[in-house]
C-alpha atoms as a PDB file:
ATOM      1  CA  UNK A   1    -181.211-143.555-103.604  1.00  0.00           C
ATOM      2  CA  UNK A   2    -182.023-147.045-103.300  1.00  0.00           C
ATOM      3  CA  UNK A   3    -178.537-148.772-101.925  1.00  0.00           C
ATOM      4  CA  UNK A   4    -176.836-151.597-103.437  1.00  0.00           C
ATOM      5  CA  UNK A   5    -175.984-153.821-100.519  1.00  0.00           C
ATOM      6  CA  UNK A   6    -177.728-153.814 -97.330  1.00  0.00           C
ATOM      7  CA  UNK A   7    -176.505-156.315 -93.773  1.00  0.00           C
ATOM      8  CA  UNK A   8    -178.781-158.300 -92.850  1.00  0.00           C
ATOM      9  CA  UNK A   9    -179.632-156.718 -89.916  1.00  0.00           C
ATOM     10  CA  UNK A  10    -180.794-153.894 -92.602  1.00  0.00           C
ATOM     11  CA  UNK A  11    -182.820-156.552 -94.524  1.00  0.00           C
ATOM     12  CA  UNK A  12    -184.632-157.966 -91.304  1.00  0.00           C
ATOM     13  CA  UNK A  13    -185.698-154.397 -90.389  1.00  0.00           C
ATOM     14  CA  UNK A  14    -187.163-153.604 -93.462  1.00  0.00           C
ATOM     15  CA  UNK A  15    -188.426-157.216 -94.074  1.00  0.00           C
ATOM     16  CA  UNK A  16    -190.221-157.005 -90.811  1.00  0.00           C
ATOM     17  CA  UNK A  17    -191.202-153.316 -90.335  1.00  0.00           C
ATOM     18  CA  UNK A  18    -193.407-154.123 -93.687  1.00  0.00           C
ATOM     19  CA  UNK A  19    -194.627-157.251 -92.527  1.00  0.00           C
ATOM     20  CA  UNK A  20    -195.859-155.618 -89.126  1.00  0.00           C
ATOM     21  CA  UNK A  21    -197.869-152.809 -91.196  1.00  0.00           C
ATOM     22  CA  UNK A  22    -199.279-155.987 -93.239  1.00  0.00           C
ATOM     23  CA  UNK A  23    -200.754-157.442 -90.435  1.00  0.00           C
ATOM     24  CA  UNK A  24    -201.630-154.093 -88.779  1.00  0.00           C
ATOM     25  CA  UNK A  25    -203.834-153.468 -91.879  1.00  0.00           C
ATOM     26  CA  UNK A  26    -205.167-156.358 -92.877  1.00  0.00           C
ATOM     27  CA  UNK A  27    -206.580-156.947 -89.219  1.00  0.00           C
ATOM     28  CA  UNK A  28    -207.655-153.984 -87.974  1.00  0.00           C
ATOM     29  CA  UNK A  29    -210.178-154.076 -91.470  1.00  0.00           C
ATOM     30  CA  UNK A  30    -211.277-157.205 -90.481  1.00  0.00           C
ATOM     31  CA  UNK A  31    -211.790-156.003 -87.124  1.00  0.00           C
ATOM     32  CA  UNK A  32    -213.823-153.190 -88.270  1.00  0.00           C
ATOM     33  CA  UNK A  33    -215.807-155.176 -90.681  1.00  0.00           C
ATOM     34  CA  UNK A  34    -216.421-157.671 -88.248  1.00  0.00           C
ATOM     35  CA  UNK A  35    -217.738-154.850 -85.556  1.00  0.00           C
ATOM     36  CA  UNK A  36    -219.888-152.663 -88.193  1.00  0.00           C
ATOM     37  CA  UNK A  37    -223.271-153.298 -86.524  1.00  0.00           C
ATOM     38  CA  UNK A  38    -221.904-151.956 -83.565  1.00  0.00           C
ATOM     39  CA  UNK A  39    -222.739-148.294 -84.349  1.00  0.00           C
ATOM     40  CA  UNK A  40    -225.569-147.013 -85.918  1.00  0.00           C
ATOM     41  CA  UNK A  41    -226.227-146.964 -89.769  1.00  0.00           C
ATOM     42  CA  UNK A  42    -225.361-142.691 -90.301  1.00  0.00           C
ATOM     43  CA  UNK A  43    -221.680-143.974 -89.343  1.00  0.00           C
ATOM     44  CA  UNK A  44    -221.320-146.721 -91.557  1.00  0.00           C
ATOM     45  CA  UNK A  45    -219.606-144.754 -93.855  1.00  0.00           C
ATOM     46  CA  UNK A  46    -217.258-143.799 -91.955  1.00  0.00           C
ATOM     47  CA  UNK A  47    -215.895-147.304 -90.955  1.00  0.00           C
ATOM     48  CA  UNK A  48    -216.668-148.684 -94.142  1.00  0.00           C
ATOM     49  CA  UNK A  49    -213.996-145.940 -95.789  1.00  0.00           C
ATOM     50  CA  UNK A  50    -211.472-146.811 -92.802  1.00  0.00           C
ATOM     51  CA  UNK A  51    -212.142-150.503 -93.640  1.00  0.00           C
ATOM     52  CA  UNK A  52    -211.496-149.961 -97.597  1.00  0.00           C
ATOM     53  CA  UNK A  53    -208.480-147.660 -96.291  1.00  0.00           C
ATOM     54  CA  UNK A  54    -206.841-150.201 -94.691  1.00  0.00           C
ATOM     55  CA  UNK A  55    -207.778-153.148 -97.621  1.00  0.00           C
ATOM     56  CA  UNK A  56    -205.034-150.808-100.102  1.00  0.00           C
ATOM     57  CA  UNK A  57    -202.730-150.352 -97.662  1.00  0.00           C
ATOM     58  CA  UNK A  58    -203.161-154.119 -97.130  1.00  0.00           C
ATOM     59  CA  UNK A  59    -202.783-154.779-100.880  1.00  0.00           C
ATOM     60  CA  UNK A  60    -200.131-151.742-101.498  1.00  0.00           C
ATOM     61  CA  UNK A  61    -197.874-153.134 -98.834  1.00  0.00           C
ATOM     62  CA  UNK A  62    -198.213-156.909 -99.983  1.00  0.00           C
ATOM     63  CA  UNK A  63    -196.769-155.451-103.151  1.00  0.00           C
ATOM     64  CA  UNK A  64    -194.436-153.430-101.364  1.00  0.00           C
ATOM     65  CA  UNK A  65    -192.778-156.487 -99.472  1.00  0.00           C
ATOM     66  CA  UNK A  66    -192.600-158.455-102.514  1.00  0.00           C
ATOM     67  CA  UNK A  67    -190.608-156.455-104.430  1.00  0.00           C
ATOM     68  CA  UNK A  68    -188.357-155.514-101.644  1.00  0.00           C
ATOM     69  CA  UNK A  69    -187.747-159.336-101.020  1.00  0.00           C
ATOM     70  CA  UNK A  70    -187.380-159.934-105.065  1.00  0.00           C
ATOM     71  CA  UNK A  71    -184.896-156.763-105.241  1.00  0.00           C
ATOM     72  CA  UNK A  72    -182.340-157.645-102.238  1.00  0.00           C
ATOM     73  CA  UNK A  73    -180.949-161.669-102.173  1.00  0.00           C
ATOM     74  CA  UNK A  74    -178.207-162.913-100.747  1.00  0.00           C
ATOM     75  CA  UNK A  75    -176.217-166.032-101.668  1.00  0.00           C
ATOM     76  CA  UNK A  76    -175.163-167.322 -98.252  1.00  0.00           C
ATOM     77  CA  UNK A  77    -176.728-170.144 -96.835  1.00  0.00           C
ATOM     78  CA  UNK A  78    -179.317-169.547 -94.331  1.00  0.00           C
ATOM     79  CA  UNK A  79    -179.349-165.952 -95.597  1.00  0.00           C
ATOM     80  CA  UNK A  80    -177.760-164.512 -92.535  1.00  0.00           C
ATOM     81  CA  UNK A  81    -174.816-162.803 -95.068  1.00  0.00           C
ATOM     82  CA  UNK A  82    -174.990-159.364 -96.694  1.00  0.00           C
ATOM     83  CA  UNK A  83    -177.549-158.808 -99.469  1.00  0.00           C
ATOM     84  CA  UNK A  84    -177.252-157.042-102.725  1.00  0.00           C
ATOM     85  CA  UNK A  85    -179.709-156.148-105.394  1.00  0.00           C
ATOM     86  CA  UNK A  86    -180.703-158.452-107.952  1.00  0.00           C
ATOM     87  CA  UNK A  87    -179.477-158.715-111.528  1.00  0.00           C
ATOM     88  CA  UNK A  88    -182.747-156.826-113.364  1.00  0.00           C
ATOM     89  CA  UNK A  89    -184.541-156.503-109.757  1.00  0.00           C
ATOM     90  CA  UNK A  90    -185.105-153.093-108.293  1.00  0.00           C
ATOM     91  CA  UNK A  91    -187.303-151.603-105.217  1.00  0.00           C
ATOM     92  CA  UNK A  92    -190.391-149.684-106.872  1.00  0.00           C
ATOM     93  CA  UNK A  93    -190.884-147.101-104.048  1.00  0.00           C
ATOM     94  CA  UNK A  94    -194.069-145.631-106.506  1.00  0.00           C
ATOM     95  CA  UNK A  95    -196.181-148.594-104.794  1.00  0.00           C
ATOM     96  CA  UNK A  96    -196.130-146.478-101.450  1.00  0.00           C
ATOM     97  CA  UNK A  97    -197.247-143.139-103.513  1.00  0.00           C
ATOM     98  CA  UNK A  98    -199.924-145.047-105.707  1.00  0.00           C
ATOM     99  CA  UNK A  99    -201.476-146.171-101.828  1.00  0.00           C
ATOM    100  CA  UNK A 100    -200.979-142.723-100.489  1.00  0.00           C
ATOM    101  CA  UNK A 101    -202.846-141.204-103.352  1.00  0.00           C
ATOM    102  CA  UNK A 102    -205.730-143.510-102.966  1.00  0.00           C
ATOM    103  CA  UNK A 103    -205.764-143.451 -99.011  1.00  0.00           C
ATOM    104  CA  UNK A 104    -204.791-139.693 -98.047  1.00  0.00           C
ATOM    105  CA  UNK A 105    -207.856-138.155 -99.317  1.00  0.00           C
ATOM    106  CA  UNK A 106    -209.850-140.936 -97.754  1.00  0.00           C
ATOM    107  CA  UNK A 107    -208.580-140.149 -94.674  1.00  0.00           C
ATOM    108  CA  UNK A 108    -209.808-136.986 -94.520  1.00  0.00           C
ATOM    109  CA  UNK A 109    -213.336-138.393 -95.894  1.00  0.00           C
ATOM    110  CA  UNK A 110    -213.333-140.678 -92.783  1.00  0.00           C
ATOM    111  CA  UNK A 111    -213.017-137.803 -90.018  1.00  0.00           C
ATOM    112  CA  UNK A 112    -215.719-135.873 -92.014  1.00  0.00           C
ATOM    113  CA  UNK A 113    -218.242-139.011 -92.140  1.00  0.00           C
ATOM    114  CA  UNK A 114    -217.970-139.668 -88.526  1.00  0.00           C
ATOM    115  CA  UNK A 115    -218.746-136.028 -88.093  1.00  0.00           C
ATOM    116  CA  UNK A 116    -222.230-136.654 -89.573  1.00  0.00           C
ATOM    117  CA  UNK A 117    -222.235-132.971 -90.367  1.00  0.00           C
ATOM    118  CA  UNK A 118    -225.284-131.347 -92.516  1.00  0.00           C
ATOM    119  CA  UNK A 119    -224.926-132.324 -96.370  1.00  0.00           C
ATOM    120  CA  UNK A 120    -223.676-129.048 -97.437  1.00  0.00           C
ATOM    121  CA  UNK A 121    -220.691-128.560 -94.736  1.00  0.00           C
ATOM    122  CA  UNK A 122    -219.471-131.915 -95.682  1.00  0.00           C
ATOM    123  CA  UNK A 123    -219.421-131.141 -99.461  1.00  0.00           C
ATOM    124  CA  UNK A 124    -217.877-128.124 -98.570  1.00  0.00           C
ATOM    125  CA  UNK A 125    -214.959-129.414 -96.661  1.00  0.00           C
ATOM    126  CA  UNK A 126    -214.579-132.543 -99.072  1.00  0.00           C
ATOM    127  CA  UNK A 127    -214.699-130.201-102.086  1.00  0.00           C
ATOM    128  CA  UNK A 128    -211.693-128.467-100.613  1.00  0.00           C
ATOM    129  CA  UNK A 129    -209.689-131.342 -98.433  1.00  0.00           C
ATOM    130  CA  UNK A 130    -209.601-134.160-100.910  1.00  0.00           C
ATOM    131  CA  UNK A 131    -207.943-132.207-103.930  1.00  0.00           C
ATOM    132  CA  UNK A 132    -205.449-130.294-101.649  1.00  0.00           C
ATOM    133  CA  UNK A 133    -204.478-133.845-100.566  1.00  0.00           C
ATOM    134  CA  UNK A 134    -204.220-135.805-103.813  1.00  0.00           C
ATOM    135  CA  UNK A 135    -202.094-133.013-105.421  1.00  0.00           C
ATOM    136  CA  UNK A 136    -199.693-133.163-102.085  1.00  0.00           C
ATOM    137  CA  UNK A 137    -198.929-136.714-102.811  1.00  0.00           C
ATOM    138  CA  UNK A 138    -198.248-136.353-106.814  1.00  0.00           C
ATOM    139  CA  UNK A 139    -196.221-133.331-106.382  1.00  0.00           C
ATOM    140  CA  UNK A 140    -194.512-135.191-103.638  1.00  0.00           C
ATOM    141  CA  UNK A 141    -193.850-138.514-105.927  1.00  0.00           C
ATOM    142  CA  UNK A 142    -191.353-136.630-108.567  1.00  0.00           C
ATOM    143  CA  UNK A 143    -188.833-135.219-106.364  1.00  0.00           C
ATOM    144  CA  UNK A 144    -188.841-138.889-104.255  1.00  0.00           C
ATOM    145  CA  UNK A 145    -187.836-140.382-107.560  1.00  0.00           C
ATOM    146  CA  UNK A 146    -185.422-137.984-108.323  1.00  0.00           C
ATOM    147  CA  UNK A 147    -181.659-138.396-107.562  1.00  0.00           C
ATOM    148  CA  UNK A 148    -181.269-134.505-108.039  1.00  0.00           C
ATOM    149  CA  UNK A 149    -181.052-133.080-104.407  1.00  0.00           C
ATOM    150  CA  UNK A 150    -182.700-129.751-105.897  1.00  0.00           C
ATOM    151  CA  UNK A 151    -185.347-131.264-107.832  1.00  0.00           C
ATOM    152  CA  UNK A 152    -186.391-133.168-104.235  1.00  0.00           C
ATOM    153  CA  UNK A 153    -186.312-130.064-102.343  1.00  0.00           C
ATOM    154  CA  UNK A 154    -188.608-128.287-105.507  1.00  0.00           C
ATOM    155  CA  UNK A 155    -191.058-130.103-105.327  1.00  0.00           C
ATOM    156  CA  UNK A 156    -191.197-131.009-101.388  1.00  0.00           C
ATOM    157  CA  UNK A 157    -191.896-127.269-101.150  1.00  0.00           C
ATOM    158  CA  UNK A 158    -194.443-127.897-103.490  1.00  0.00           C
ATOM    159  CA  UNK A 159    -196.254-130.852-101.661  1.00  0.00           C
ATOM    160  CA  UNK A 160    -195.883-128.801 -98.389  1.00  0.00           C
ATOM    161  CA  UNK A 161    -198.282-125.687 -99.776  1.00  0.00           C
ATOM    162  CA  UNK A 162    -201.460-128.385 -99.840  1.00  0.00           C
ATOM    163  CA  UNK A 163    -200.484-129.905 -96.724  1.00  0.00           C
ATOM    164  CA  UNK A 164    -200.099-126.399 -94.828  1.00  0.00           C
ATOM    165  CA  UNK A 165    -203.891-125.866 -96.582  1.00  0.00           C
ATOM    166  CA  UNK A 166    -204.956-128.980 -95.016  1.00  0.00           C
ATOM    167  CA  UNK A 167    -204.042-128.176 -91.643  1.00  0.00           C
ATOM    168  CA  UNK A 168    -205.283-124.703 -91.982  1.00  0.00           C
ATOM    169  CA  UNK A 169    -208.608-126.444 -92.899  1.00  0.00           C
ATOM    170  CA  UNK A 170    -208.706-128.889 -90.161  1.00  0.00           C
ATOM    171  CA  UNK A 171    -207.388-126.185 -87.312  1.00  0.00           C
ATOM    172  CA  UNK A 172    -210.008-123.766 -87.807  1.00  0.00           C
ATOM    173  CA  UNK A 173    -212.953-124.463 -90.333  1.00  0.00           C
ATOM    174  CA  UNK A 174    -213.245-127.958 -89.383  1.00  0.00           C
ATOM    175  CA  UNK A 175    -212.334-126.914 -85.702  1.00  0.00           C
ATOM    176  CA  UNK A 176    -215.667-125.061 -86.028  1.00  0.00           C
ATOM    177  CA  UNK A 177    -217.739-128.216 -86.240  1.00  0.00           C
ATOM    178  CA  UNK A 178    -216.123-129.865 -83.028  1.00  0.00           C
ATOM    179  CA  UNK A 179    -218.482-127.470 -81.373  1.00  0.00           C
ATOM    180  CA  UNK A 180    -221.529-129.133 -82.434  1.00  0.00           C
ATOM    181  CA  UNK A 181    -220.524-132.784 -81.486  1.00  0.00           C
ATOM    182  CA  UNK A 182    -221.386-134.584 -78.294  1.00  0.00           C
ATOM    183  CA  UNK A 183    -219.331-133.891 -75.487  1.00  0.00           C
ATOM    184  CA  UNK A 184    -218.320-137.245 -74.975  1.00  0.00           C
ATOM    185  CA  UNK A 185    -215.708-137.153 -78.339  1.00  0.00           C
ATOM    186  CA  UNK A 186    -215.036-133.723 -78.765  1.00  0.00           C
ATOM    187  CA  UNK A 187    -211.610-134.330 -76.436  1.00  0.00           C
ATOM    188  CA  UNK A 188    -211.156-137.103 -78.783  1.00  0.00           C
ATOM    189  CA  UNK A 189    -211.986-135.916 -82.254  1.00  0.00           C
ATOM    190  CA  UNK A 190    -209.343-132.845 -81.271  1.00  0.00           C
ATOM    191  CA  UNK A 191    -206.777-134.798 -80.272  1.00  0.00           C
ATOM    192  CA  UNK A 192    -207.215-136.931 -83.770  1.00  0.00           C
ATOM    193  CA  UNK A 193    -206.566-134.029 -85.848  1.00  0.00           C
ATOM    194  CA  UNK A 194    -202.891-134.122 -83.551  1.00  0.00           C
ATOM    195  CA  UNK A 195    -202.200-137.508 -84.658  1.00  0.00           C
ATOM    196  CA  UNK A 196    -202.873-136.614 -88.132  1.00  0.00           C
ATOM    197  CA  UNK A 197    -200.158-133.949 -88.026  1.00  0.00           C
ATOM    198  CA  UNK A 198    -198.198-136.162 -86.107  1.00  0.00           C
ATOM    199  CA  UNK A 199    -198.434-139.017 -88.350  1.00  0.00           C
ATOM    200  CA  UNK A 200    -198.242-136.966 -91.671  1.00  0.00           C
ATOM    201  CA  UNK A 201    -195.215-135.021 -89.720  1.00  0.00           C
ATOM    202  CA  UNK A 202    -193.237-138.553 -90.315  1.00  0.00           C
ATOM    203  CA  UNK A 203    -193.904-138.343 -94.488  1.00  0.00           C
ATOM    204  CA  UNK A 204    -191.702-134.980 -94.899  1.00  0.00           C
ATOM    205  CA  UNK A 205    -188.855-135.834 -92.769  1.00  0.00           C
ATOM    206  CA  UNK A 206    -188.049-139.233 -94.162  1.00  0.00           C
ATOM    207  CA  UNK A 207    -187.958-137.351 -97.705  1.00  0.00           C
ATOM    208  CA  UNK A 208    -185.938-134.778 -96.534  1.00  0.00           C
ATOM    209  CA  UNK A 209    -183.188-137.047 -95.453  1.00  0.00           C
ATOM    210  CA  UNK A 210    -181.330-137.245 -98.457  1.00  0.00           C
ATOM    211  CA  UNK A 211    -181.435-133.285 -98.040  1.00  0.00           C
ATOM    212  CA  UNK A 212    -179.549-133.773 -95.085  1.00  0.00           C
ATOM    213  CA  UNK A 213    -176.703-135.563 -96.696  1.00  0.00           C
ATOM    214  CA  UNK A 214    -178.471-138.519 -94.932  1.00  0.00           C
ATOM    215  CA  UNK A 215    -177.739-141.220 -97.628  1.00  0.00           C
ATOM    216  CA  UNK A 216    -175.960-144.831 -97.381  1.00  0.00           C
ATOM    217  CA  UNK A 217    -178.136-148.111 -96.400  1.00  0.00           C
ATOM    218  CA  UNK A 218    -178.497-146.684 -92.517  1.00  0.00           C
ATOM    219  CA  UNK A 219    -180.807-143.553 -93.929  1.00  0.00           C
ATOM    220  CA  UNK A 220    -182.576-145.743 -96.435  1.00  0.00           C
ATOM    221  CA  UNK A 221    -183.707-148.482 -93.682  1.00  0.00           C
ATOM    222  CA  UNK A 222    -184.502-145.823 -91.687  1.00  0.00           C
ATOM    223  CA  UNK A 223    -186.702-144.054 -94.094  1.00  0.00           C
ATOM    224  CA  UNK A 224    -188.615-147.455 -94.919  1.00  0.00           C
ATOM    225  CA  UNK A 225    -188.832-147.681 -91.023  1.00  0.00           C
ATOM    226  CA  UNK A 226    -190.177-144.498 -90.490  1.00  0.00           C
ATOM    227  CA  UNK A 227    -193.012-144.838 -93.543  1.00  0.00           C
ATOM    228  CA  UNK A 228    -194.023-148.133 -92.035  1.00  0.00           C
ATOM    229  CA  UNK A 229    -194.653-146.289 -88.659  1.00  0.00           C
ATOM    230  CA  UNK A 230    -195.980-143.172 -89.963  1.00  0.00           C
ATOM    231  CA  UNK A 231    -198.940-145.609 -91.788  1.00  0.00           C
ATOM    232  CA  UNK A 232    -200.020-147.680 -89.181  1.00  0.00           C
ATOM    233  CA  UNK A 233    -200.573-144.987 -86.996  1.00  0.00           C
ATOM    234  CA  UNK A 234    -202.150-142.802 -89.869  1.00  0.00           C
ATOM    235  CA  UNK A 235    -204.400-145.537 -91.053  1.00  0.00           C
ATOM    236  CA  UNK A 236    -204.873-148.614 -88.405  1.00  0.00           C
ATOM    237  CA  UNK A 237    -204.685-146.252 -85.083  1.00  0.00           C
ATOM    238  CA  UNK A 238    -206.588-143.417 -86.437  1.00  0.00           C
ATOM    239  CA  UNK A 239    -209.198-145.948 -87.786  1.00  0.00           C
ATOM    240  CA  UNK A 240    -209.499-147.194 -84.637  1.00  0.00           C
ATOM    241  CA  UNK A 241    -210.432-143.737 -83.581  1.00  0.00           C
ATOM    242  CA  UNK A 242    -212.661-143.614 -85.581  1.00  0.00           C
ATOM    243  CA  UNK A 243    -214.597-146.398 -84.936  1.00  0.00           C
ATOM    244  CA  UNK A 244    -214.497-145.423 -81.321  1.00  0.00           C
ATOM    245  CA  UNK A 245    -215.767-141.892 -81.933  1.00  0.00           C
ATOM    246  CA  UNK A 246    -218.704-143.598 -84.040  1.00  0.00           C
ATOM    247  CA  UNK A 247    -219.601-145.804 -81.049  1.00  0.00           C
ATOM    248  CA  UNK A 248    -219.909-142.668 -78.773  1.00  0.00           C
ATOM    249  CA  UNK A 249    -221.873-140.919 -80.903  1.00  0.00           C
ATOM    250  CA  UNK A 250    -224.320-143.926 -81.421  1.00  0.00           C
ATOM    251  CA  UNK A 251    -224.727-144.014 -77.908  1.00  0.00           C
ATOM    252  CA  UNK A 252    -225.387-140.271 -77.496  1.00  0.00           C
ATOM    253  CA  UNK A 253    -227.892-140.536 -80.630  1.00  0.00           C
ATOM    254  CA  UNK A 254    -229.751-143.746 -79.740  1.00  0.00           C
ATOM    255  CA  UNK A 255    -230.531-144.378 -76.054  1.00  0.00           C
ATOM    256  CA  UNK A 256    -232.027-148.074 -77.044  1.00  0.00           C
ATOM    257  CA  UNK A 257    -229.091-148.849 -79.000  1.00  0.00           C
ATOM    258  CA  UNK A 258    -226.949-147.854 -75.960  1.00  0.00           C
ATOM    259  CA  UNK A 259    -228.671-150.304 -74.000  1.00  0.00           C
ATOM    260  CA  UNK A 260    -228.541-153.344 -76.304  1.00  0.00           C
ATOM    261  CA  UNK A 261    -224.551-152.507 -76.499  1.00  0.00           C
ATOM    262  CA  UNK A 262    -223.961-152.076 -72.651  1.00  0.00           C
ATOM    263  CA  UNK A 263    -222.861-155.247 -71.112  1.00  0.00           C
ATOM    264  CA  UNK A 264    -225.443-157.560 -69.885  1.00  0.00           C
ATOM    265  CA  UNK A 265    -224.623-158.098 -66.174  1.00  0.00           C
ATOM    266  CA  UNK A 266    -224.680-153.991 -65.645  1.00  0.00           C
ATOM    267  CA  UNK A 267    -228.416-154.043 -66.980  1.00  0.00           C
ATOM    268  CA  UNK A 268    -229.158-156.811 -64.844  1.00  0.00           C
ATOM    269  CA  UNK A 269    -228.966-154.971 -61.876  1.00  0.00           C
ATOM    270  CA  UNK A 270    -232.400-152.767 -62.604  1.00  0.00           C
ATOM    271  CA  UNK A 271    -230.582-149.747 -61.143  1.00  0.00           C
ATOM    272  CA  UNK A 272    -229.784-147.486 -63.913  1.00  0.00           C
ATOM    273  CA  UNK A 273    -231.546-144.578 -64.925  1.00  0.00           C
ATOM    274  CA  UNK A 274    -232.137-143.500 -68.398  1.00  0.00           C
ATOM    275  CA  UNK A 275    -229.484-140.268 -67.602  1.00  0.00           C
ATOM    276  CA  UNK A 276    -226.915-143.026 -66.038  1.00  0.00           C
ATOM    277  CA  UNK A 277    -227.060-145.173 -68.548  1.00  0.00           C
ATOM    278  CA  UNK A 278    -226.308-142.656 -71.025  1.00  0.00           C
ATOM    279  CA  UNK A 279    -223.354-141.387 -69.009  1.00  0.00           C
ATOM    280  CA  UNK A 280    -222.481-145.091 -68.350  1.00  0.00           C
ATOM    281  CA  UNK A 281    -222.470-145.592 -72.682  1.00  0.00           C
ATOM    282  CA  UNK A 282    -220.134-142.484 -73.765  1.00  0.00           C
ATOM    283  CA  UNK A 283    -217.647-142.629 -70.778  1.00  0.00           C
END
């Protein structure tokens, strides 16, 4: 339940937990558009989705701190008092579901683009993936808005069946695939299927609080806290990733590219080799 008065040490969390995912978003896009011709073209898509990811969540979060700042005022000057909800104003928390309906299932799309895996495997995986994750998030979204303790924990059993699928999926059929992917990112593209669980991990026990007889401001701020963190590492550090794991690969795929990328004063020296420099690139 959304409280009716929070401190203002409450307020400045919130207020600035959202402003930090703003510009954790809306820069790490522009980062990534800025650095597209750094990998080759067959990874593109991959940063374009994270880029397009991270635009929503830029837009979805805009939204999000608006109506948090039209829903809580205070009428003490310098607005260092308590603050209350406004007459007619309330906190829509559906903007966060509405951007994790759009962005989950891209997520996924992103690790299986950078995987550049033949045609049919990726239709395979995306055919199964992206539904099990949009229907996660909507069965999740009824029981969030619910102030019935047993219609929450309904359907968060619900929205944990696809996620459980997921996981299956990335543990062992897209585990599979790591096999066939340059050395240089396997470590990598593992250890991004962790922060995925980690990340995702965050989602469930923020809506379980209430569960937990977890309620008052203190749980609330700590639930908008916790969402905030869970999507910048979900979407800005794992895009990140990504881009990283594209720039390996372009290395490993196009020696030439590798070169025109490594910095100028090391290919001044004349002393590489065509096997060192490739080393030199993905290391």
């Amino acid at each position: 339940m959304i409280p009716n008065i929070l401190s203002h040490g409450q307020f400045e969390t919130v207020y600035n937990s959202v402003s930090l995912v703003i510009a954790s978003m809306l820069f790490t896009a522009l980062f990534l558009l800025i650095s597209l011709p750094r990998v080759l073209p067959r990874y593109r898509q991959a940063i374009t989705v994270a880029i397009v990811v991270c635009g929503i969540a830029t837009y979805h979060y805009f939204r999000i701190f608006n109506s948090f700042t039209s829903a809580f005022v205070t009428p003490s000057i310098g607005g260092t008092g308590d603050y209350t909800q406004a007459a007619g104003a309330g906190f829509n928390e559906g903007y966060r579901y509405v951007d994790w309906l759009l962005t989950v299932p891209l997520l996924l799309v992103e690790l299986i683009a950078v995987l550049a895996l033949a045609r049919k495997v990726q239709r395979r995986l995306l055919v199964r993936l992206v539904p099990a994750a949009a229907l996660m998030i909507a069965l999740g979204y009824p029981g969030e808005i619910s102030g019935d303790n047993g219609l929450r924990g309904l359907f968060g059993l619900l929205s944990a069946i696809p996620f459980a699928y997921i996981l299956f999926i990335l543990f062992t059929e897209l585990g599979k695939s790591l096999e066939h992917q340059p050395a240089s990112v396997r470590g990598t593209l593992s250890r991004l299927r962790f922060l995925l669980l980690l990340s995702w991990g965050v989602y469930p026990i923020a809506y379980l609080l209430p569960l937990l007889n977890l309620n008052g401001a203190d749980a609330w701020v700590a639930k908008q806290v916790g969402y905030s963190i869970a999507d910048i590492l979900a979407k800005a550090v794992y895009a990140l990733i990504i881009f990283q794991v594209a720039k390996m690969k372009s290395y490993d795929d196009d020696l030439t590219f590798a070169k025109i990328e490594l910095p100028k004063d090391e290919l001044a020296t004349g002393t590489w080799t065509d096997d060192e420099l490739r080393t030199q690139a993905v290391t």
